[in-house]
C-alpha atoms as a PDB file:
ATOM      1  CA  UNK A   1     107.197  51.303  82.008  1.00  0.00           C
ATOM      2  CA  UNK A   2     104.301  50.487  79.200  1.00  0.00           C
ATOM      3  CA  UNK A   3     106.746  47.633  78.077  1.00  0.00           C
ATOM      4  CA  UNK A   4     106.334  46.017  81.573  1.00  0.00           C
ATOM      5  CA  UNK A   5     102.927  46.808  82.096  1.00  0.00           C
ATOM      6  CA  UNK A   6     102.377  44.672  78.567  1.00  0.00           C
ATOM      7  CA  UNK A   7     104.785  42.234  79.972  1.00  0.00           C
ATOM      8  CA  UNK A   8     102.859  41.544  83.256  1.00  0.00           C
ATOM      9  CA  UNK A   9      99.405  41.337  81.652  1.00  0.00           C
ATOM     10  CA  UNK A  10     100.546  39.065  78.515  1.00  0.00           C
ATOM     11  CA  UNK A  11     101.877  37.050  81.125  1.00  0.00           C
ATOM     12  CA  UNK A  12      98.559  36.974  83.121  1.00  0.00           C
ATOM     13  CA  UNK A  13      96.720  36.299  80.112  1.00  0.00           C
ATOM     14  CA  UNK A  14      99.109  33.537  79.321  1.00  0.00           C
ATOM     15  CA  UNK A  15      98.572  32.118  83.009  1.00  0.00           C
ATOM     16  CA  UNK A  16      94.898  32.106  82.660  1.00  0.00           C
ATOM     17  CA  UNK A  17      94.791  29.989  79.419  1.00  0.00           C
ATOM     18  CA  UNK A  18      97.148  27.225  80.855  1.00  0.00           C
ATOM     19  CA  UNK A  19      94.580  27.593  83.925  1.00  0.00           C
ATOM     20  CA  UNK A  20      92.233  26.705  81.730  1.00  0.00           C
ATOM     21  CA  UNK A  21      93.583  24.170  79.567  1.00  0.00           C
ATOM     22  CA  UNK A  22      94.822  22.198  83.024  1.00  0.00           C
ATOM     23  CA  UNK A  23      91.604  22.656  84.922  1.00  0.00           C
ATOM     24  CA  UNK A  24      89.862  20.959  81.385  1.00  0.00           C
ATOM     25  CA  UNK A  25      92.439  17.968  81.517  1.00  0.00           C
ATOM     26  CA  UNK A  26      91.351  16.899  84.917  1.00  0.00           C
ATOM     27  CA  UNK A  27      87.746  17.300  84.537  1.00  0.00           C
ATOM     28  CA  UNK A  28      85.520  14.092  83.398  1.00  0.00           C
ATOM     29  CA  UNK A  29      84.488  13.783  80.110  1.00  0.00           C
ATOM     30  CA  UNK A  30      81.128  12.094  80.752  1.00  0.00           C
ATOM     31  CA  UNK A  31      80.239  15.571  82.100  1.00  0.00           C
ATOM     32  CA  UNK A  32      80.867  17.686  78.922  1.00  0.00           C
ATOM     33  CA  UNK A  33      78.112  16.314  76.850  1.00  0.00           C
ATOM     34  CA  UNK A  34      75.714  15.996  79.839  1.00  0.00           C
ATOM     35  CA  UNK A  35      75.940  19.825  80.310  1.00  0.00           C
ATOM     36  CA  UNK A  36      75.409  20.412  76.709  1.00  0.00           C
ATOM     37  CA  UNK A  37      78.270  21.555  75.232  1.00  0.00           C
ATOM     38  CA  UNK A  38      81.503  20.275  73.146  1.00  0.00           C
ATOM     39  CA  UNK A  39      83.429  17.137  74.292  1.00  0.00           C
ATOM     40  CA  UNK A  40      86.455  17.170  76.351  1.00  0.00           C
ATOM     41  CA  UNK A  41      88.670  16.510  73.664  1.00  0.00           C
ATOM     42  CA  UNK A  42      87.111  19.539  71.836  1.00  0.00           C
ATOM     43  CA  UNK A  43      87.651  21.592  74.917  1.00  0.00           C
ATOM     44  CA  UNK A  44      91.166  20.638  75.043  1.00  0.00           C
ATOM     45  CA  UNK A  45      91.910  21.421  71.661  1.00  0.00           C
ATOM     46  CA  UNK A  46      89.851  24.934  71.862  1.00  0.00           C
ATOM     47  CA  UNK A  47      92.046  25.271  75.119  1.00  0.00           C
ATOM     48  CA  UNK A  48      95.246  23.923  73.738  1.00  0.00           C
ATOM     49  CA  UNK A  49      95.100  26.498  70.871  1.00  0.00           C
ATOM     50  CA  UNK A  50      94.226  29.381  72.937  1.00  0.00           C
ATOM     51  CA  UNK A  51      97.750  29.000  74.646  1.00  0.00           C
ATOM     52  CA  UNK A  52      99.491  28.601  71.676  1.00  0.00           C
ATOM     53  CA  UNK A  53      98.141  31.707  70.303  1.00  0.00           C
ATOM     54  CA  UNK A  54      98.303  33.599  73.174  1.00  0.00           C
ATOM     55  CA  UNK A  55     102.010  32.609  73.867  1.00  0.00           C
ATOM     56  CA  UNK A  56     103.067  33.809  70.195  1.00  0.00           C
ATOM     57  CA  UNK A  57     100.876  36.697  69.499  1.00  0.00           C
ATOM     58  CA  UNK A  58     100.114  38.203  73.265  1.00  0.00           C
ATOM     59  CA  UNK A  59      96.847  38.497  74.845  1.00  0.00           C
ATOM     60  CA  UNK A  60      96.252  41.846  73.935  1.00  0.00           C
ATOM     61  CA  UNK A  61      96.418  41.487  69.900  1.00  0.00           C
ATOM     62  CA  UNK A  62      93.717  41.110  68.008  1.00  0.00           C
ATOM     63  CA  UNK A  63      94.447  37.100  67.340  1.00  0.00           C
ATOM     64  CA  UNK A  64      95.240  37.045  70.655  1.00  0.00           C
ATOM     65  CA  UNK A  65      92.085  38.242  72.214  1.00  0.00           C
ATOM     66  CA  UNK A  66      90.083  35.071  70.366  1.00  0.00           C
ATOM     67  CA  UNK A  67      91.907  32.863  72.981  1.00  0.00           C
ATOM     68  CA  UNK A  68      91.562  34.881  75.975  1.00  0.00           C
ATOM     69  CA  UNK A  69      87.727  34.743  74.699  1.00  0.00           C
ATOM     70  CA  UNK A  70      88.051  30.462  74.738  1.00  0.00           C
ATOM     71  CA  UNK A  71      89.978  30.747  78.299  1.00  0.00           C
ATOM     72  CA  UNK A  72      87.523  33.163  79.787  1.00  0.00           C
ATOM     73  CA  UNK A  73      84.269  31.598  77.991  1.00  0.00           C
ATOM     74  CA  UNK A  74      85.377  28.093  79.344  1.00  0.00           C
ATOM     75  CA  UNK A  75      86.227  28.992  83.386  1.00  0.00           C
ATOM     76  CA  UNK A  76      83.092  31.246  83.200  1.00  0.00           C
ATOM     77  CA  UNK A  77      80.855  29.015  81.741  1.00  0.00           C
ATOM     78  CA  UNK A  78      81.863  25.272  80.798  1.00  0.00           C
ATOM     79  CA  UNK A  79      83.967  24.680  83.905  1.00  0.00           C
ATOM     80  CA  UNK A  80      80.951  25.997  86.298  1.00  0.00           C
ATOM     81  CA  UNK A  81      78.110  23.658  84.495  1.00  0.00           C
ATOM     82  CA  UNK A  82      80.964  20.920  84.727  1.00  0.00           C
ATOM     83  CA  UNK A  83      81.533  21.514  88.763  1.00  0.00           C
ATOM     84  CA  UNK A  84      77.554  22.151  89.467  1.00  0.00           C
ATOM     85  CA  UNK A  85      77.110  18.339  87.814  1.00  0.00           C
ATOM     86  CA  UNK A  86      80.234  16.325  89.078  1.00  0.00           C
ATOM     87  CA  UNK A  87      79.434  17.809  92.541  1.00  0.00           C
ATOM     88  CA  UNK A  88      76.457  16.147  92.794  1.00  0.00           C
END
């Protein structure tokens, strides 16, 4: 039962970071240094990563936790400055 319960939120984890890295693909990149922060390509590779380490190590290691931190940190923050200024 704890194996599965692991499985399912690794997998959600896993789910949100290639979430993120898609939803960072498709944004413009005029808009990242307009709201202050890294450049798209820097966001990519942040993003990029994230899923790499989250696929190999899990979401809930140690390691792993950095890239839910660079998933989360990025939908919370970078992708709702990004939508506030493109929707405009």
């Amino acid at each position: 039962m704890l194996e599965t319960a692991m499985f399912v939120v690794n997998l959600l984890v896993l789910v949100l970071a290639v979430w993120a890295l898609i939803d960072c693909a498709f944004r413009p990149a005029a808009a990242f240094p307009a709201i202050e922060r890294q450049t798209k390509m820097a966001w990519l590779a942040f993003l990029a990563i994230a899923v790499v380490v989250v696929y190999f190590f899990g979401g809930i290691s140690l390691i792993g936790m950095i890239g839910v931190v660079v998933s989360v940190f990025y939908l919370v923050d970078v992708r709702t400055k990004v939508l506030e200024l493109t929707r405009r």
